[in-house]
PDB file of N, CA and C in Angstrom:
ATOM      1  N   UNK A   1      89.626 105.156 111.889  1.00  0.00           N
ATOM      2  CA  UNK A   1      91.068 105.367 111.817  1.00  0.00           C
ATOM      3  C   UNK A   1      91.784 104.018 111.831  1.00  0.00           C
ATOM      4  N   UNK A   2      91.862 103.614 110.637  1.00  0.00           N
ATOM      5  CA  UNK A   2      92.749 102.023 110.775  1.00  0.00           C
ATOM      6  C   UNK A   2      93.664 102.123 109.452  1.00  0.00           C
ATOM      7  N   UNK A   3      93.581 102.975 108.220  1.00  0.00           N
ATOM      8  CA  UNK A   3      93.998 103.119 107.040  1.00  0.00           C
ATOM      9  C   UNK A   3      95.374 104.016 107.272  1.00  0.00           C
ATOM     10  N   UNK A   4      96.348 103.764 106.568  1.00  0.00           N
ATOM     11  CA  UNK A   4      97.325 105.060 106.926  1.00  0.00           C
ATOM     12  C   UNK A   4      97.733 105.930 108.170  1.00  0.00           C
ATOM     13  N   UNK A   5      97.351 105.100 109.347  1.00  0.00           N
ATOM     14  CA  UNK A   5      97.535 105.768 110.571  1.00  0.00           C
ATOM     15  C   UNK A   5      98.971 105.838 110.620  1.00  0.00           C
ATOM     16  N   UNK A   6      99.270 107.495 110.849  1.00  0.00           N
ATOM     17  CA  UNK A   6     100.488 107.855 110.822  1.00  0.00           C
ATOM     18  C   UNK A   6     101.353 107.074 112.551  1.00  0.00           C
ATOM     19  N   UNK A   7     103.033 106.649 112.305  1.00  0.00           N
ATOM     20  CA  UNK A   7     103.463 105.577 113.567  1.00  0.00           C
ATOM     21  C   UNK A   7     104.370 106.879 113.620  1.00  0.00           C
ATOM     22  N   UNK A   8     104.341 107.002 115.151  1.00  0.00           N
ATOM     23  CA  UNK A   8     106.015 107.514 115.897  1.00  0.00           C
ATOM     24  C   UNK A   8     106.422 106.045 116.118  1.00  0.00           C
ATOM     25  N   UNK A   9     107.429 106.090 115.404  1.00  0.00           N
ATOM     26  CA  UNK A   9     108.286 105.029 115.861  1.00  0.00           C
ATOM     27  C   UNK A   9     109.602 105.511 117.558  1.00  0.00           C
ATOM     28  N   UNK A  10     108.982 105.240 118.590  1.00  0.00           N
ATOM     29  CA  UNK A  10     110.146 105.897 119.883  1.00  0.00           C
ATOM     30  C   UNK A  10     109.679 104.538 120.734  1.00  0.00           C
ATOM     31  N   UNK A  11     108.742 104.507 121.609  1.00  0.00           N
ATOM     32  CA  UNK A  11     108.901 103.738 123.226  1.00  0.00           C
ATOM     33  C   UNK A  11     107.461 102.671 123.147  1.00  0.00           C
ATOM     34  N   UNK A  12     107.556 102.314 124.003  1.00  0.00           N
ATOM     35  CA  UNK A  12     106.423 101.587 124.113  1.00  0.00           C
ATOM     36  C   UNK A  12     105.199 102.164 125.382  1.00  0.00           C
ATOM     37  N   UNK A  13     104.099 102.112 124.530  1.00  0.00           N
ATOM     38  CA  UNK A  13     102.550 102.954 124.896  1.00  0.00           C
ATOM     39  C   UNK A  13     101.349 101.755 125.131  1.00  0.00           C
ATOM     40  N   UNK A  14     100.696 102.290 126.429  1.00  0.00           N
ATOM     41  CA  UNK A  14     100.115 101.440 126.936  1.00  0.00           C
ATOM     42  C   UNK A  14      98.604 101.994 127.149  1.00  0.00           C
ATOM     43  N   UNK A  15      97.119 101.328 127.243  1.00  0.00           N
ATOM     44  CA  UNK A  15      96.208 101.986 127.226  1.00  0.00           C
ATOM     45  C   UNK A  15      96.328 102.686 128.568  1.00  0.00           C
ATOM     46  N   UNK A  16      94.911 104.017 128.642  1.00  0.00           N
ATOM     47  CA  UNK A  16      95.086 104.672 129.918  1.00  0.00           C
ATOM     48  C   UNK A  16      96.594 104.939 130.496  1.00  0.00           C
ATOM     49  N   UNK A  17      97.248 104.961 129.784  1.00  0.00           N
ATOM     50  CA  UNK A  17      98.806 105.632 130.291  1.00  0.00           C
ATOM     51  C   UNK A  17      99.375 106.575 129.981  1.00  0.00           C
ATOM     52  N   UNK A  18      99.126 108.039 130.700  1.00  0.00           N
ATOM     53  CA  UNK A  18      99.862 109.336 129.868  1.00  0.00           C
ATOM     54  C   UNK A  18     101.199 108.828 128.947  1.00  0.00           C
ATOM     55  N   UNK A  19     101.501 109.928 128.065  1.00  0.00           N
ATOM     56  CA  UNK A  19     102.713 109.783 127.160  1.00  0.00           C
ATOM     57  C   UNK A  19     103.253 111.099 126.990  1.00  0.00           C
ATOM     58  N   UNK A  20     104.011 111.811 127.413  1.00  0.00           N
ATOM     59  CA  UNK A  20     104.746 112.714 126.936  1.00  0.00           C
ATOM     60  C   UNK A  20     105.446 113.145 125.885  1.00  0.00           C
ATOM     61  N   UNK A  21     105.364 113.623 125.073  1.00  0.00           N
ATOM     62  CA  UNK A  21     106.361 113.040 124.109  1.00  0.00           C
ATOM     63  C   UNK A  21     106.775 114.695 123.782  1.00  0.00           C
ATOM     64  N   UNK A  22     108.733 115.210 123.076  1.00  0.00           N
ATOM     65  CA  UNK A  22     108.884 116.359 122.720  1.00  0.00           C
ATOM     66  C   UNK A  22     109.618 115.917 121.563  1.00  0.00           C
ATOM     67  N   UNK A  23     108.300 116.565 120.493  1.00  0.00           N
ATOM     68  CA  UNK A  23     108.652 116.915 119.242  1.00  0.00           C
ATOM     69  C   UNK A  23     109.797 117.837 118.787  1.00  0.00           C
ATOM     70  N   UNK A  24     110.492 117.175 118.001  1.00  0.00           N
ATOM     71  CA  UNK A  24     111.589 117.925 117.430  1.00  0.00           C
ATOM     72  C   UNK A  24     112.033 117.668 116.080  1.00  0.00           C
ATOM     73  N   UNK A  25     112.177 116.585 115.515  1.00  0.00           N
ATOM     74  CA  UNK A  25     112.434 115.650 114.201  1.00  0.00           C
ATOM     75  C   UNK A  25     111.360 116.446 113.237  1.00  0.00           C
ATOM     76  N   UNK A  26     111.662 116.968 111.939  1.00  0.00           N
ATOM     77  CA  UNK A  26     110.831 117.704 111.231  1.00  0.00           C
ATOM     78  C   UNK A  26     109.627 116.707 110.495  1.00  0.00           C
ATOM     79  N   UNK A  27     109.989 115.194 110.291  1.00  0.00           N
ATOM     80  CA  UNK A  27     109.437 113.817 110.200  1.00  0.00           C
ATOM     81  C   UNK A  27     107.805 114.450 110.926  1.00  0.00           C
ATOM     82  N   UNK A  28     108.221 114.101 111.995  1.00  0.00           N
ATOM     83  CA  UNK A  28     107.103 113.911 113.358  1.00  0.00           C
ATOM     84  C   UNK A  28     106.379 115.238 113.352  1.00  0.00           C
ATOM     85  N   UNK A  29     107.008 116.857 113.296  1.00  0.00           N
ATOM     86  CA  UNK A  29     106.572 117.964 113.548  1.00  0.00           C
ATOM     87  C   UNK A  29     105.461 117.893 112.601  1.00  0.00           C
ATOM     88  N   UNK A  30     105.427 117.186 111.359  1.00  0.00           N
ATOM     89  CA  UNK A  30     104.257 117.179 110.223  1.00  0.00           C
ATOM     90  C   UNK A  30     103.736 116.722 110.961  1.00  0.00           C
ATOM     91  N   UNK A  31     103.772 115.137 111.349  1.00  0.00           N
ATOM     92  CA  UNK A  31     102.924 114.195 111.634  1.00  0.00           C
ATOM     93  C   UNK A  31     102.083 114.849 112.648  1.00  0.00           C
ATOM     94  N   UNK A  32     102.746 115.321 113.159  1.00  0.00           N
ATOM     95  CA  UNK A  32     101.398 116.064 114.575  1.00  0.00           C
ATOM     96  C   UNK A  32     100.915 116.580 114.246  1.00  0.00           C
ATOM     97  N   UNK A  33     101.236 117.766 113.463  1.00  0.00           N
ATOM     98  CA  UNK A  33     100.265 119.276 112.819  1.00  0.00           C
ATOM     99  C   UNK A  33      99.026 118.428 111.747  1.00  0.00           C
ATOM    100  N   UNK A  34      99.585 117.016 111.266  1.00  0.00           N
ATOM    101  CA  UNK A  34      98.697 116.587 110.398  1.00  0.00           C
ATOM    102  C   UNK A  34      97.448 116.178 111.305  1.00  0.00           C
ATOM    103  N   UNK A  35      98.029 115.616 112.547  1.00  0.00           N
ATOM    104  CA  UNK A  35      96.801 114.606 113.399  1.00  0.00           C
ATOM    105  C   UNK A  35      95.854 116.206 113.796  1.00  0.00           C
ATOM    106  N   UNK A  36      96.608 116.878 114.592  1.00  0.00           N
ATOM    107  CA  UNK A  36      95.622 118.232 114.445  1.00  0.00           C
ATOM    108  C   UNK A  36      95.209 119.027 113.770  1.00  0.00           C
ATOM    109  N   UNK A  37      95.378 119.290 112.563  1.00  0.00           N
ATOM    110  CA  UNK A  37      94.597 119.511 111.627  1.00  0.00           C
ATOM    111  C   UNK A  37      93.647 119.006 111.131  1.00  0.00           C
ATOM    112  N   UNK A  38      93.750 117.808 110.898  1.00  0.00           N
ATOM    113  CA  UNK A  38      92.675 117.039 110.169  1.00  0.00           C
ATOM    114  C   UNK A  38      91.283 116.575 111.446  1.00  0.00           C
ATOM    115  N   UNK A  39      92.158 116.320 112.717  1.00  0.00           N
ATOM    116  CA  UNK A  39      91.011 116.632 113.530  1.00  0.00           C
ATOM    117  C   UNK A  39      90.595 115.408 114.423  1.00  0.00           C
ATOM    118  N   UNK A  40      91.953 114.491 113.853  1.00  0.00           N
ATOM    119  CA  UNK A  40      91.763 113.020 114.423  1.00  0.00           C
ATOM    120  C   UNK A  40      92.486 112.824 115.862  1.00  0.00           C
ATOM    121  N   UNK A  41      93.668 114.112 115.977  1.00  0.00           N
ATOM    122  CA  UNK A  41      94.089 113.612 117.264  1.00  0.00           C
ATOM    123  C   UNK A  41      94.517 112.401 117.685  1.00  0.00           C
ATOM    124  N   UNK A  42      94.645 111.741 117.034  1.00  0.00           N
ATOM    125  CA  UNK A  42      95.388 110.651 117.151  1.00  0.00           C
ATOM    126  C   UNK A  42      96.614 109.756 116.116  1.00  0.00           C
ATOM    127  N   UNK A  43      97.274 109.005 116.990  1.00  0.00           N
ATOM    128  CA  UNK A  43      98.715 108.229 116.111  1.00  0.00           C
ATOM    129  C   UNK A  43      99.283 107.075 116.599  1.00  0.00           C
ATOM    130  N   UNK A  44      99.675 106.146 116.115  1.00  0.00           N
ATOM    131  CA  UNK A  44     100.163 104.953 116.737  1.00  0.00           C
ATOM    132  C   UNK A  44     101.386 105.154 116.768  1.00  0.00           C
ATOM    133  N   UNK A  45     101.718 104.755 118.138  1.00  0.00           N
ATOM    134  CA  UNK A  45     103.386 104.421 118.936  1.00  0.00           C
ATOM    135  C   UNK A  45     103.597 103.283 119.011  1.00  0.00           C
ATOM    136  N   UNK A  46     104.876 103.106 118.032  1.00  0.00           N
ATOM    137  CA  UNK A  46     105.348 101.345 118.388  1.00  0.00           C
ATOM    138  C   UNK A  46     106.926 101.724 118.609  1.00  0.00           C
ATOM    139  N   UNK A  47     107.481 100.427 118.840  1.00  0.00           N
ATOM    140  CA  UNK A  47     109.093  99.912 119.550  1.00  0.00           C
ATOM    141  C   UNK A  47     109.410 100.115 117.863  1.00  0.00           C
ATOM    142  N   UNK A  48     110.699 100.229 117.483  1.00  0.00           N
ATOM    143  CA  UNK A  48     111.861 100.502 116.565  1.00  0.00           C
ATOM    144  C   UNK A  48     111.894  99.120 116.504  1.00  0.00           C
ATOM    145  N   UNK A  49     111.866  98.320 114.968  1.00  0.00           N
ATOM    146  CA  UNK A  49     111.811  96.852 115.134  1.00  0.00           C
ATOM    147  C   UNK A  49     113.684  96.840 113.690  1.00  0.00           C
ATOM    148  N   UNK A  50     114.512  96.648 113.870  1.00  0.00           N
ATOM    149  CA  UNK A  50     116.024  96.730 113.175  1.00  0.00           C
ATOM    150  C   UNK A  50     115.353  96.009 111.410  1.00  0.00           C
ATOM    151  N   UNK A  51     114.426  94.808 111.069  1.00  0.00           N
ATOM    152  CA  UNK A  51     113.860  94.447 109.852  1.00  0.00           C
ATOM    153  C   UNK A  51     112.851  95.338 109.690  1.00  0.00           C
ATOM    154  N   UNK A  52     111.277  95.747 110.178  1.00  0.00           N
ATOM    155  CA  UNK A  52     110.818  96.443 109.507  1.00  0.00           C
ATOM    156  C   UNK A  52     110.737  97.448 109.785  1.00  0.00           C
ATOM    157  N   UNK A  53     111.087  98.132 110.676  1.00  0.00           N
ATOM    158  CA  UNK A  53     111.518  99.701 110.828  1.00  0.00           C
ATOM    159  C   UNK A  53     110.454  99.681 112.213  1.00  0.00           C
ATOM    160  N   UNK A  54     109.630  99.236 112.453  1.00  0.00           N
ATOM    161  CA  UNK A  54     108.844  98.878 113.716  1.00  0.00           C
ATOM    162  C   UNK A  54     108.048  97.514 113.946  1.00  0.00           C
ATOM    163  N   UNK A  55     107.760  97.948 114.792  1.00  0.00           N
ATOM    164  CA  UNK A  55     106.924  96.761 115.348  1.00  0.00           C
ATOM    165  C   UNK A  55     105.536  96.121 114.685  1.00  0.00           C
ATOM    166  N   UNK A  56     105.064  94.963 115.352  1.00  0.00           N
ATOM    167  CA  UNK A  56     103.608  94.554 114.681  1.00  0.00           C
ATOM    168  C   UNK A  56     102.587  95.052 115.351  1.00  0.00           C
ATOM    169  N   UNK A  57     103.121  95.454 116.723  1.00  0.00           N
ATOM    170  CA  UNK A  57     101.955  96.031 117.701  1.00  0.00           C
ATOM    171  C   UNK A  57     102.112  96.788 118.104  1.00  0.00           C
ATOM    172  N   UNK A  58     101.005  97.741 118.201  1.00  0.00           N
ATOM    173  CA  UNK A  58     101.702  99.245 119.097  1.00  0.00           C
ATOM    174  C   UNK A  58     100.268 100.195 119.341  1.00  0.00           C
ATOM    175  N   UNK A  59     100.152 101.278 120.170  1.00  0.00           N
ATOM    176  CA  UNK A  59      99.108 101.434 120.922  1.00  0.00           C
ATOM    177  C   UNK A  59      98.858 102.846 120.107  1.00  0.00           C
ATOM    178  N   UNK A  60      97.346 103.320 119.971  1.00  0.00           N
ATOM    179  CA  UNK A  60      96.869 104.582 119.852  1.00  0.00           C
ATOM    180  C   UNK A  60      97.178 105.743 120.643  1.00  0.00           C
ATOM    181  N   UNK A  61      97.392 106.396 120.501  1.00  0.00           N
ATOM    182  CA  UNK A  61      98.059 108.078 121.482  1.00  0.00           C
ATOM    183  C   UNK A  61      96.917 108.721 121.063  1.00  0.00           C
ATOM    184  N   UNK A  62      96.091 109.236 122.026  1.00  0.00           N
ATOM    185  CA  UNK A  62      95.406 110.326 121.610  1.00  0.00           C
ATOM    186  C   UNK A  62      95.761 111.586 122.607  1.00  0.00           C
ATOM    187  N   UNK A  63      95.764 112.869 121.178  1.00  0.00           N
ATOM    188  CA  UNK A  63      96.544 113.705 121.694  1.00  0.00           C
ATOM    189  C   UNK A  63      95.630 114.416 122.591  1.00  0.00           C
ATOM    190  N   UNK A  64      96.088 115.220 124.083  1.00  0.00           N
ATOM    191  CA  UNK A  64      95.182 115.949 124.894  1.00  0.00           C
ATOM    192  C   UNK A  64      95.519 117.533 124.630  1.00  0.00           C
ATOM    193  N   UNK A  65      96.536 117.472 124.683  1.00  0.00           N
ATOM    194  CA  UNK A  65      97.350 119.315 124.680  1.00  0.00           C
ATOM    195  C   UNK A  65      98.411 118.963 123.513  1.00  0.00           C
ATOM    196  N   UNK A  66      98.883 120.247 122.886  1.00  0.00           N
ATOM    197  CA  UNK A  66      99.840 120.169 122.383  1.00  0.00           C
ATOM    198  C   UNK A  66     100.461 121.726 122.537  1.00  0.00           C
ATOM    199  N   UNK A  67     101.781 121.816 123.124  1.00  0.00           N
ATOM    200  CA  UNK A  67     102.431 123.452 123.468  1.00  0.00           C
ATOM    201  C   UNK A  67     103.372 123.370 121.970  1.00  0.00           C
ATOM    202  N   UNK A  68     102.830 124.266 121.098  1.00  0.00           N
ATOM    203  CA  UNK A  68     104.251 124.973 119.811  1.00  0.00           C
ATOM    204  C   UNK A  68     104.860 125.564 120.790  1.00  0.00           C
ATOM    205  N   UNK A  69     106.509 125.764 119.869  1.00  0.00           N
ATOM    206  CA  UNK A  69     107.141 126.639 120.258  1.00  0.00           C
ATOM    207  C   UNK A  69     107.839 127.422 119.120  1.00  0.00           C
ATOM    208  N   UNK A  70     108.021 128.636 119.300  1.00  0.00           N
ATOM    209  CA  UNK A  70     108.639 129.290 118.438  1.00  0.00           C
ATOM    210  C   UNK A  70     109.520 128.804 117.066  1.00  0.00           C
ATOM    211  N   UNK A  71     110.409 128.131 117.794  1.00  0.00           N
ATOM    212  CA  UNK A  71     111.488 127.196 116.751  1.00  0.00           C
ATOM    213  C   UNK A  71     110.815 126.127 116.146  1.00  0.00           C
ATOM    214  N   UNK A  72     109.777 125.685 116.327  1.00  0.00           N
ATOM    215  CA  UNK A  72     108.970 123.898 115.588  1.00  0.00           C
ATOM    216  C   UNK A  72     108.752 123.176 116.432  1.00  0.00           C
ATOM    217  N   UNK A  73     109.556 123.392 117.602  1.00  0.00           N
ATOM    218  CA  UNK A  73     109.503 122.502 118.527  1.00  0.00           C
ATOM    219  C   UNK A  73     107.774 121.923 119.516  1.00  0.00           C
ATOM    220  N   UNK A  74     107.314 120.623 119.699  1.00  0.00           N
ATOM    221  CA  UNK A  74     106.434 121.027 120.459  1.00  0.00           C
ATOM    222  C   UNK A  74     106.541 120.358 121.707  1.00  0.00           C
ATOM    223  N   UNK A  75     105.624 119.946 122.551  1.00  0.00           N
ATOM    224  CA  UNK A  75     105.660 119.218 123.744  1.00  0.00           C
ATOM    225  C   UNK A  75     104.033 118.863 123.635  1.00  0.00           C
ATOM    226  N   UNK A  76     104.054 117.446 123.188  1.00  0.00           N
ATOM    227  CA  UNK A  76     102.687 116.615 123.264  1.00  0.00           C
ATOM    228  C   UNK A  76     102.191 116.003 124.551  1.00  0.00           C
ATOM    229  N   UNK A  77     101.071 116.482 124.969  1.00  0.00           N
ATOM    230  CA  UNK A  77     100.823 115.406 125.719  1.00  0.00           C
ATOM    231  C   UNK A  77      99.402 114.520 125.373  1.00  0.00           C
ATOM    232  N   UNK A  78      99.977 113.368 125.567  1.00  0.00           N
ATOM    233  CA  UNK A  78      98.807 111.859 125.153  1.00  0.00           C
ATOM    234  C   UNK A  78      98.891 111.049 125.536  1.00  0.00           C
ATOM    235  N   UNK A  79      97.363 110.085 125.328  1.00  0.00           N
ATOM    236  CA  UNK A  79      97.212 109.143 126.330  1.00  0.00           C
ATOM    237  C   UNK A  79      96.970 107.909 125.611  1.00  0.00           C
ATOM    238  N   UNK A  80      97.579 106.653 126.005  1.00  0.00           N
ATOM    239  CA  UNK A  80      97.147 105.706 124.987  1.00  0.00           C
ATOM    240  C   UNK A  80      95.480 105.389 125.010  1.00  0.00           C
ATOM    241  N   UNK A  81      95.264 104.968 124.302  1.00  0.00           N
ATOM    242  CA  UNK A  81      93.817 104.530 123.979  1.00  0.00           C
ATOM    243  C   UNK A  81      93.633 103.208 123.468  1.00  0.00           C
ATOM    244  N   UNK A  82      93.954 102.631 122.287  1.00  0.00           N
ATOM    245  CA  UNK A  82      93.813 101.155 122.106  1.00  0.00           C
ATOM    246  C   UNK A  82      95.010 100.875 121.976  1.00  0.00           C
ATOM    247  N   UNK A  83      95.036  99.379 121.858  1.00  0.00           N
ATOM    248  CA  UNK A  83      96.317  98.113 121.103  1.00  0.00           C
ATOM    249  C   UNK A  83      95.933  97.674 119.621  1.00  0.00           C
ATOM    250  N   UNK A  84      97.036  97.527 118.928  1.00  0.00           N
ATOM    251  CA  UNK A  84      96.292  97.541 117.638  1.00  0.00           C
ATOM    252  C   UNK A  84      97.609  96.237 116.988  1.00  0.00           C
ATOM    253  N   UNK A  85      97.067  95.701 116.015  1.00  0.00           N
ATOM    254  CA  UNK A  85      98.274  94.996 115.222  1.00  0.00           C
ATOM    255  C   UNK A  85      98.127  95.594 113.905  1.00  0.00           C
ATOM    256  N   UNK A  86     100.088  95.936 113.238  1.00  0.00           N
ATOM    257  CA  UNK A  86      99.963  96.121 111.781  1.00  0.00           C
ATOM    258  C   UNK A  86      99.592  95.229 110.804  1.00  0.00           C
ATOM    259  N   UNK A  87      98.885  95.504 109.891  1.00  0.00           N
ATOM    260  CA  UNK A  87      98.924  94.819 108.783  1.00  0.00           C
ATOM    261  C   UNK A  87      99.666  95.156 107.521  1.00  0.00           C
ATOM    262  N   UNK A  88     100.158  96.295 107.600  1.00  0.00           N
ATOM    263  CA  UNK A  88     100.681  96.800 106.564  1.00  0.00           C
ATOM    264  C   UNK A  88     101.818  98.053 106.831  1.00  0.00           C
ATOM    265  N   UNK A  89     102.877  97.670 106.482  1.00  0.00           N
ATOM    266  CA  UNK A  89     103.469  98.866 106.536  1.00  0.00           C
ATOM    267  C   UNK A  89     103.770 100.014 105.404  1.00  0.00           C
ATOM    268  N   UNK A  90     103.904 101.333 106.020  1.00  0.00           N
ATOM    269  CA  UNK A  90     104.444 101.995 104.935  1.00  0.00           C
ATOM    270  C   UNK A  90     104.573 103.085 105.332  1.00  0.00           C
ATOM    271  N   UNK A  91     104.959 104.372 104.355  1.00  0.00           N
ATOM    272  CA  UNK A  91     105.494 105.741 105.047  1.00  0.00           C
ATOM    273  C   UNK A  91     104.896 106.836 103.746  1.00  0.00           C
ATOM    274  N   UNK A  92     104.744 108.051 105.171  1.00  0.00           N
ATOM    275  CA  UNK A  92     104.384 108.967 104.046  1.00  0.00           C
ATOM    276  C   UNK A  92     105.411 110.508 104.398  1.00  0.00           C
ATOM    277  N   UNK A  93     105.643 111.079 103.301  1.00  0.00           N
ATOM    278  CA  UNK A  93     106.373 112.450 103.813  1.00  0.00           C
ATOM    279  C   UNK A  93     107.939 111.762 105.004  1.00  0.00           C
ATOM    280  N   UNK A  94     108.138 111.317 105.172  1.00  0.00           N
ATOM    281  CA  UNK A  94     109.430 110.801 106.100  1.00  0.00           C
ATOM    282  C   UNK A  94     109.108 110.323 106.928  1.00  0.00           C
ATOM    283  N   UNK A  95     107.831 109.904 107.555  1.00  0.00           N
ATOM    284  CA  UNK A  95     107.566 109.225 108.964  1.00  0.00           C
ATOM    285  C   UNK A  95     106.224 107.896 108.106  1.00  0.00           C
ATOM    286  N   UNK A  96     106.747 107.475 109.144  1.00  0.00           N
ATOM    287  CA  UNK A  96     105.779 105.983 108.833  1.00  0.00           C
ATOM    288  C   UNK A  96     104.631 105.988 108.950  1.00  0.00           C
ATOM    289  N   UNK A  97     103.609 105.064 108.260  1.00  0.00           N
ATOM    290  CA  UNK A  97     102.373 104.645 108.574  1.00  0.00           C
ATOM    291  C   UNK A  97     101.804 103.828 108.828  1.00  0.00           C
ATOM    292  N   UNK A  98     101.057 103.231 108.653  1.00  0.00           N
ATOM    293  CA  UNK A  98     100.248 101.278 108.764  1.00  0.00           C
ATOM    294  C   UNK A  98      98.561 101.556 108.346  1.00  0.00           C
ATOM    295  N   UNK A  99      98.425 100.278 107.691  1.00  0.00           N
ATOM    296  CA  UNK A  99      97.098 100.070 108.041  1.00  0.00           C
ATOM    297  C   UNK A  99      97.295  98.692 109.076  1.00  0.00           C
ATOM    298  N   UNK A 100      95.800  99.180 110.167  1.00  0.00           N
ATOM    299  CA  UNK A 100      96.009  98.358 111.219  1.00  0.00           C
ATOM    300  C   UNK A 100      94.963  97.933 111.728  1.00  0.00           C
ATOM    301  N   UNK A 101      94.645  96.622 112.607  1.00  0.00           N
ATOM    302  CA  UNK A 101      93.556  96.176 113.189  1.00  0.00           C
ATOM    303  C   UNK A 101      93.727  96.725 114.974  1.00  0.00           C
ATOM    304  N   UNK A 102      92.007  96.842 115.089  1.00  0.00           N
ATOM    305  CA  UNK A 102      92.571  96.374 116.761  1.00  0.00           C
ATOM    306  C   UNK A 102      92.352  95.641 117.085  1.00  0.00           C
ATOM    307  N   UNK A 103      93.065  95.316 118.445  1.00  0.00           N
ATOM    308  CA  UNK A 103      93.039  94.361 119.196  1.00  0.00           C
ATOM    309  C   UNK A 103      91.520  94.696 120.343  1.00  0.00           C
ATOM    310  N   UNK A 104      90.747  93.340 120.141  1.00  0.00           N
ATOM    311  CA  UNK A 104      89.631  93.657 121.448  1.00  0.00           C
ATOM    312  C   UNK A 104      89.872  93.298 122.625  1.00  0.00           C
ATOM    313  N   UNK A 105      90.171  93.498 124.010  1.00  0.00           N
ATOM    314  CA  UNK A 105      90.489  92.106 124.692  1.00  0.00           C
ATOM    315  C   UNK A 105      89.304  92.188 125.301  1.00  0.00           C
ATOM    316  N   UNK A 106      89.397  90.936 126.071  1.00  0.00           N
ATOM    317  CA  UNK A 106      88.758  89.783 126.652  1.00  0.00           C
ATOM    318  C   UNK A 106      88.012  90.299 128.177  1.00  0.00           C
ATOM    319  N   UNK A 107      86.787  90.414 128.122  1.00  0.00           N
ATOM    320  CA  UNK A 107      86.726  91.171 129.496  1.00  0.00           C
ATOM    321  C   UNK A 107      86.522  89.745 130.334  1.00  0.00           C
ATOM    322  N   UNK A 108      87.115  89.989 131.964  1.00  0.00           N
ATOM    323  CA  UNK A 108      87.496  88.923 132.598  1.00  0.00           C
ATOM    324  C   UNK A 108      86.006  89.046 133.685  1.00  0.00           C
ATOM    325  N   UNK A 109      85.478  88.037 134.089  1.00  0.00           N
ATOM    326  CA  UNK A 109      84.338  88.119 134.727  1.00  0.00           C
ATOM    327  C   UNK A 109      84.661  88.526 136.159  1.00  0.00           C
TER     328      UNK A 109
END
């Protein structure tokens, strides 16, 4: 998963750190049904950047639960997993994408 990884562009996501997030934007309502469908469960969260529409860095969400609701609405819950940098931006269907590297860090002795 480094090609076209679909971005919520909202907050900033950190590894091992739950994320809540409530879907509502019809953008995003794809983007989720896409990550669960296809089976990857996962999406990168970056900061809102005003030049390229986000950031260069931003963390993996992998999804644990997801509650539908009647109206479209859902309530995600996920946890970050890696740090990654963009290399590429771009968008598909109304919500953004990237191809992206990760970041390894440094284990400290």
């Amino acid at each position: 998963l480094n090609k076209n990884v679909p971005i919520f562009v909202c907050t900033m996501a950190y590894p091992t750190v739950p994320c809540p997030l409530h879907i509502f934007e019809p953008c995003y309502r794809l983007m989720i049904r896409r990550c669960m469908e296809t089976g990857t469960k996962q999406f990168g969260m970056c900061i809102s950047d005003p030049v390229k529409g986000f950031a260069d860095y931003g963390c993996i969400l992998e999804i644990r639960n997801v509650e539908f609701f009647a109206d479209g609405r859902s309530v995600v819950d996920s946890i970050g997993k890696r740090r990654f940098k963009v290399i590429e931006h771009s968008q598909r269907d109304g919500y953004n994408t990237a191809d992206i590297e990760y970041i390894e860090d440094q284990k400290v002795n």
